[in-house]
N, C-alpha and C. Protein backbone atom coordinates (compact mmCIF):
# COMPACT_ATOMS: atom_id res chain seq x y z
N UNK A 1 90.70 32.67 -5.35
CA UNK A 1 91.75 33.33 -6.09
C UNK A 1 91.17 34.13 -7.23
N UNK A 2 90.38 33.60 -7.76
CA UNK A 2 89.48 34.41 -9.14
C UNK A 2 88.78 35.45 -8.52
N UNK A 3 88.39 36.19 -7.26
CA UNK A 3 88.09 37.40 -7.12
C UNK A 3 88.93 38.26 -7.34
N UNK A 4 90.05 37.73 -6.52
CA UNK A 4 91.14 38.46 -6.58
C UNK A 4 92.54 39.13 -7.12
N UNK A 5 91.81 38.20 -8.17
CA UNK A 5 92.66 38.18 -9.94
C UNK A 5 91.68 38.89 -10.24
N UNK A 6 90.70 38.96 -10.57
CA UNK A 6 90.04 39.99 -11.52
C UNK A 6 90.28 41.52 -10.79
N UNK A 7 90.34 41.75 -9.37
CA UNK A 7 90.47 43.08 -8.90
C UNK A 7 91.92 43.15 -9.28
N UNK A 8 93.27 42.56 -9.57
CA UNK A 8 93.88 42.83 -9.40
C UNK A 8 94.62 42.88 -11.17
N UNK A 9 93.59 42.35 -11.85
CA UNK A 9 93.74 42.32 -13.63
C UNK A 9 93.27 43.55 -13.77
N UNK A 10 92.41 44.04 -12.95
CA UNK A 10 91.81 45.70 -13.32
C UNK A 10 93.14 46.68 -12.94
N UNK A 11 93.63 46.71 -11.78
CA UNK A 11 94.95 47.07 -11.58
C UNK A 11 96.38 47.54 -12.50
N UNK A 12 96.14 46.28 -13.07
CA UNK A 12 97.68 45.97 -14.16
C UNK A 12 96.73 46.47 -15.46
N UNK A 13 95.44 46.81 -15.78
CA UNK A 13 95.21 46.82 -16.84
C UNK A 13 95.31 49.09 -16.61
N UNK A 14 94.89 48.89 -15.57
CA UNK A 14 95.07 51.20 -15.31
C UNK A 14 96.58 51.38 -15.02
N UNK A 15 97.18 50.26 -14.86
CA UNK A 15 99.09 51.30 -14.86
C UNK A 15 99.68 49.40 -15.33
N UNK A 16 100.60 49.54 -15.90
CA UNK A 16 100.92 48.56 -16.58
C UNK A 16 102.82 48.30 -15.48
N UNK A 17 102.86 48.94 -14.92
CA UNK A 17 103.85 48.66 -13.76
C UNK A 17 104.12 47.99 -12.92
N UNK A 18 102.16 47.52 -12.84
CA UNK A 18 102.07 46.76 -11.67
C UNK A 18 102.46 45.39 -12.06
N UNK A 19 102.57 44.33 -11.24
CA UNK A 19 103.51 42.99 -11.63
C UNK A 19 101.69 42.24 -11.09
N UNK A 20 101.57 41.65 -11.85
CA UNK A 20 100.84 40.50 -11.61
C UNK A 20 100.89 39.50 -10.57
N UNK A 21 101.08 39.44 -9.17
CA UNK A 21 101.05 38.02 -8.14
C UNK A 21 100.81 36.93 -8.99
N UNK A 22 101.47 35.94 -8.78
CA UNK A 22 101.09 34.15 -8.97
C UNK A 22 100.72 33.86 -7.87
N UNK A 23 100.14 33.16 -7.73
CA UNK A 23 98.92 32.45 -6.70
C UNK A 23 99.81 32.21 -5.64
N UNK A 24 100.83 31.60 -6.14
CA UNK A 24 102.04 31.07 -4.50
C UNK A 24 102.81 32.36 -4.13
N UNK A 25 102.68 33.17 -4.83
CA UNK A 25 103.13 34.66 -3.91
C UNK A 25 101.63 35.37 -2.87
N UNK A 26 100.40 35.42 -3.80
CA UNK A 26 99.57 35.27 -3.22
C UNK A 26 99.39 35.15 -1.48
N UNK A 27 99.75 33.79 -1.84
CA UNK A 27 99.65 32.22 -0.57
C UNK A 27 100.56 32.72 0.47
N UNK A 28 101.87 33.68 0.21
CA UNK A 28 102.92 34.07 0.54
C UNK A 28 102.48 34.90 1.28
N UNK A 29 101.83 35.94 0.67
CA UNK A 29 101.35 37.18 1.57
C UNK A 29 100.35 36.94 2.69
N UNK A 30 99.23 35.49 2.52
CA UNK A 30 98.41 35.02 3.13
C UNK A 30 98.94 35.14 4.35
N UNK A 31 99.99 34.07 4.48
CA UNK A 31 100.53 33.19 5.58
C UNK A 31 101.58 34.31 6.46
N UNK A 32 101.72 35.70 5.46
CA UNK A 32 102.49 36.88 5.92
C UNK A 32 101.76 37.84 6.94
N UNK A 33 100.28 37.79 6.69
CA UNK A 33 99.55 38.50 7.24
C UNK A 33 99.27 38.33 8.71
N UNK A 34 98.74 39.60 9.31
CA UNK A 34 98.71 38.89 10.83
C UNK A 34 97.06 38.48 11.07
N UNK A 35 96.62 38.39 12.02
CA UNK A 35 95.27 37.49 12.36
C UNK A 35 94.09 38.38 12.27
N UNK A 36 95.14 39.92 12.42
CA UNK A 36 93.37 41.51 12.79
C UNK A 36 93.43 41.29 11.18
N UNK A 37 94.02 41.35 10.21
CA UNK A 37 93.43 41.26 8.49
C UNK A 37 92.34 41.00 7.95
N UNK A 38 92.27 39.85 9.10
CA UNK A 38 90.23 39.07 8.49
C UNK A 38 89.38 39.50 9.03
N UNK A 39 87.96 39.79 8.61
CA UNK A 39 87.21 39.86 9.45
C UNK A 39 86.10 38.33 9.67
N UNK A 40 86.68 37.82 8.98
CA UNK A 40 85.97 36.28 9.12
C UNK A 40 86.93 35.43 9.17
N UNK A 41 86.88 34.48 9.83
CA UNK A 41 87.82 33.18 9.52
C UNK A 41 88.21 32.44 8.44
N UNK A 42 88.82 31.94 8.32
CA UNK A 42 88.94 31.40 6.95
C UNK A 42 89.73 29.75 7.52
N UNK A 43 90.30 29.25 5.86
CA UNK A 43 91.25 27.96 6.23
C UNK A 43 92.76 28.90 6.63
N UNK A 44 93.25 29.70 5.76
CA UNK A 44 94.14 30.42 5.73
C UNK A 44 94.27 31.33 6.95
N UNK A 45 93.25 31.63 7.76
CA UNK A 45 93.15 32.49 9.45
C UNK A 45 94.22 31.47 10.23
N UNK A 46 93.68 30.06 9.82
CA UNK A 46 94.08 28.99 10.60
C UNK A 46 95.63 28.45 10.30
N UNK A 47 95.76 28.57 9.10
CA UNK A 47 97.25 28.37 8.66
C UNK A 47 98.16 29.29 9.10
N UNK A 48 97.74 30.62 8.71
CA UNK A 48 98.70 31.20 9.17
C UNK A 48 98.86 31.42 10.54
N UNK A 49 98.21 31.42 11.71
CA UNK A 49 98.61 31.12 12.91
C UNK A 49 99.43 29.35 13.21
N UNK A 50 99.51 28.73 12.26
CA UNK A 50 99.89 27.06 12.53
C UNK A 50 101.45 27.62 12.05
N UNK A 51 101.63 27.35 10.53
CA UNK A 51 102.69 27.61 9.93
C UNK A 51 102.38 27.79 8.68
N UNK A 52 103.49 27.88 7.58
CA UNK A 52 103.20 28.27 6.67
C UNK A 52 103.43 26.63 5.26
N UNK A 53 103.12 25.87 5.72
CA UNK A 53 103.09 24.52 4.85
C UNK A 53 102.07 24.68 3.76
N UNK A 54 100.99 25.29 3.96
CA UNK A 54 100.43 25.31 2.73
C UNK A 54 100.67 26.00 1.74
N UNK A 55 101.90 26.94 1.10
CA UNK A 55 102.28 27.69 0.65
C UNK A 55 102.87 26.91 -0.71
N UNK A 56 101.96 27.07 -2.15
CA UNK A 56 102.49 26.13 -3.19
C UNK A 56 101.39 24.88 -2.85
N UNK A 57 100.06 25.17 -2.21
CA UNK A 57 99.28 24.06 -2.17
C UNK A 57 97.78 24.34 -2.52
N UNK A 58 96.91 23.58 -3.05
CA UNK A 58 95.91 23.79 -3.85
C UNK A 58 94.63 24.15 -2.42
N UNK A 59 95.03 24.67 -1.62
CA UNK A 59 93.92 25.10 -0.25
C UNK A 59 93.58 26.34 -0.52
N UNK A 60 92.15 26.40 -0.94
CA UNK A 60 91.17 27.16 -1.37
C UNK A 60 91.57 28.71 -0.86
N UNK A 61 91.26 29.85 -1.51
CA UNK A 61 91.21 30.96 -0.89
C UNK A 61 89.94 31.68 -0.78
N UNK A 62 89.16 32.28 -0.19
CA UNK A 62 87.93 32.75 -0.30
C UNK A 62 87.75 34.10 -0.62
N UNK A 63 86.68 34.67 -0.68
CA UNK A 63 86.40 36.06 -0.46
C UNK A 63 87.25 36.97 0.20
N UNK A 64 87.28 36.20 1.79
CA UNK A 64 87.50 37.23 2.97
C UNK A 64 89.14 37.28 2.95
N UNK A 65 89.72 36.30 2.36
CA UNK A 65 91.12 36.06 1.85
C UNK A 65 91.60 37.45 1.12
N UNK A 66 91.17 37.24 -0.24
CA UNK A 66 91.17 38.08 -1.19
C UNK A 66 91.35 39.85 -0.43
N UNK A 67 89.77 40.23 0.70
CA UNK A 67 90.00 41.14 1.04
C UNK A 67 91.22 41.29 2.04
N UNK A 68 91.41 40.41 2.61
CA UNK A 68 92.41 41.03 3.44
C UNK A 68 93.91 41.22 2.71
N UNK A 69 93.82 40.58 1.55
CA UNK A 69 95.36 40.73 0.91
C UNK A 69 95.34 42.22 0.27
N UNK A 70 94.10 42.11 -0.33
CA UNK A 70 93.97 44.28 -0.55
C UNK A 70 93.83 45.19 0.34
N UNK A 71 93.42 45.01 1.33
CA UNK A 71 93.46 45.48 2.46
C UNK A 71 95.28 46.37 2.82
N UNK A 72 95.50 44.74 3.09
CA UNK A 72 97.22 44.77 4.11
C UNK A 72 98.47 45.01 3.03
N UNK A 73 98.41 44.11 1.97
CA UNK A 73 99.41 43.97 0.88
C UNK A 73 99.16 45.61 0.07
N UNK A 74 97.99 45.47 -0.76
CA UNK A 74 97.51 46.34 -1.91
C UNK A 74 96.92 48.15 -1.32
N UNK A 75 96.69 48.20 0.28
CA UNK A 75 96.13 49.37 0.71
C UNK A 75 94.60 49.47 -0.10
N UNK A 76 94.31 48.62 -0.67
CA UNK A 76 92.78 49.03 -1.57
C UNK A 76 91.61 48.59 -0.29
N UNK A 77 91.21 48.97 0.22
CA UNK A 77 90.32 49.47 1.15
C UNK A 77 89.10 48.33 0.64
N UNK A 78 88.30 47.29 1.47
CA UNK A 78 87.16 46.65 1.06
C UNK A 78 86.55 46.20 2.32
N UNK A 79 84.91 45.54 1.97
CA UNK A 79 84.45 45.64 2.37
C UNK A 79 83.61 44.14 2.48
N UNK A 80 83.33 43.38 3.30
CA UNK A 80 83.11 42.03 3.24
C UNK A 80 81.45 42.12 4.16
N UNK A 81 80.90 41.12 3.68
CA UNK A 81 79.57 40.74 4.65
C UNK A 81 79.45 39.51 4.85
N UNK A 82 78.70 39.16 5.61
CA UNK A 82 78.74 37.39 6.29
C UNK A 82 77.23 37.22 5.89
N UNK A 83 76.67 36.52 5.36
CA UNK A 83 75.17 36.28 5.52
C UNK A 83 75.21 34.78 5.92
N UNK A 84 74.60 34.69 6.97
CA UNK A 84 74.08 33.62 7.70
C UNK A 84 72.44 32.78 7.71
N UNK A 85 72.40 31.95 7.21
CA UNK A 85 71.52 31.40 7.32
C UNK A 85 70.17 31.39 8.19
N UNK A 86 69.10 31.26 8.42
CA UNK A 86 68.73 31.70 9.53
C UNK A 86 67.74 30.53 10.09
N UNK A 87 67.60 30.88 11.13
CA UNK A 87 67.51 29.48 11.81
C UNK A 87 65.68 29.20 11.62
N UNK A 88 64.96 28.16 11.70
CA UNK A 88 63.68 28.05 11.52
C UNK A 88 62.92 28.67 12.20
N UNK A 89 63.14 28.88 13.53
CA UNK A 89 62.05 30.26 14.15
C UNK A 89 62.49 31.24 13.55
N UNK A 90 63.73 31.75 12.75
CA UNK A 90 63.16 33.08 11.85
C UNK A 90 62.89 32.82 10.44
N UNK A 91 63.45 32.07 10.07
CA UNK A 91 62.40 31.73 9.01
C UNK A 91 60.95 31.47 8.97
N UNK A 92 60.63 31.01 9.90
CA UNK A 92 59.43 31.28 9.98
C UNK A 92 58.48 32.50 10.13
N UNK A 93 59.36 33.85 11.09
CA UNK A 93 59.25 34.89 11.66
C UNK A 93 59.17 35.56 9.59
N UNK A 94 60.02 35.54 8.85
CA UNK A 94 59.82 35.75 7.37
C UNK A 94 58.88 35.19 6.62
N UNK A 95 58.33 34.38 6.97
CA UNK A 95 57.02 33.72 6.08
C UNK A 95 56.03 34.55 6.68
N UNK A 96 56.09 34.58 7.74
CA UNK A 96 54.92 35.48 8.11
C UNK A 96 54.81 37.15 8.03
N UNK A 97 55.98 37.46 7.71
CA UNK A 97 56.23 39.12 7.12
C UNK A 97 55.65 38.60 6.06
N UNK A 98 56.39 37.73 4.79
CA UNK A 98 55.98 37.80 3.66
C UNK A 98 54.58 37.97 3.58
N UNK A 99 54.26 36.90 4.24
CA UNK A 99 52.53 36.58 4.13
C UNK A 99 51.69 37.96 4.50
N UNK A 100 52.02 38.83 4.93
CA UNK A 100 51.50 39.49 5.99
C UNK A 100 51.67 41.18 5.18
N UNK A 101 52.79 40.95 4.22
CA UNK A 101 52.60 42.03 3.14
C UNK A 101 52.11 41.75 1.92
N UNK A 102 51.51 40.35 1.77
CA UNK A 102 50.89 40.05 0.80
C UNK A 102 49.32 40.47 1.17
N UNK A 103 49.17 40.15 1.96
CA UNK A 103 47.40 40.80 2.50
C UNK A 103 47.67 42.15 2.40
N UNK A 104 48.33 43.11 2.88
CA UNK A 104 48.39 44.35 2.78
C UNK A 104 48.01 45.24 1.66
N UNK A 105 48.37 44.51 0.38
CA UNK A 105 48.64 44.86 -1.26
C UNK A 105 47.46 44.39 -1.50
């Protein structure tokens, strides 16, 4: 929710018209949205295809949340990335770049 309060405190702070969301309107628009909104899953991907019970409940919102409510709700256009961990044969495959531009230098 705190990403998406601060993009949206920048908002109300350049036109003073705009109304501030509370978190359970927020939650509102979440569970309003349809499923193409995300580009990642979320808890909220999952709710809102179930029903809308979590609405007025302390279930986390994330990043990819945030974008899709500017996205669908706000029209503000964003942009999300996934970074994934990587598995020990490439981590390893990176120790050996590293290593391997350290001899170079």
């Amino acid at each position: 929710y705190r990403a998406l309060q601060m993009v949206l405190a920048q908002i109300f702070r350049r036109d003073r018209r705009f109304e501030m969301p509370s978190i359970i309107a927020i939650q509102k628009h979440l569970v309003n949205l349809k499923p193409d909104a995300w580009k990642f899953p979320t808890r909220w991907t999952e709710l809102t295809q179930q029903n809308s019970s979590k609405v007025n409940s302390s279930t986390w919102m994330e990043p990819p949340d945030a974008a899709a409510v500017l996205r669908s709700t706000y029209g503000i256009p964003c942009e999300e990335l996934q970074v994934v961990r990587p598995q020990r044969s490439q981590a390893s495959h990176c120790d050996s770049l590293a290593n391997t531009g350290q001899e170079a230098q």
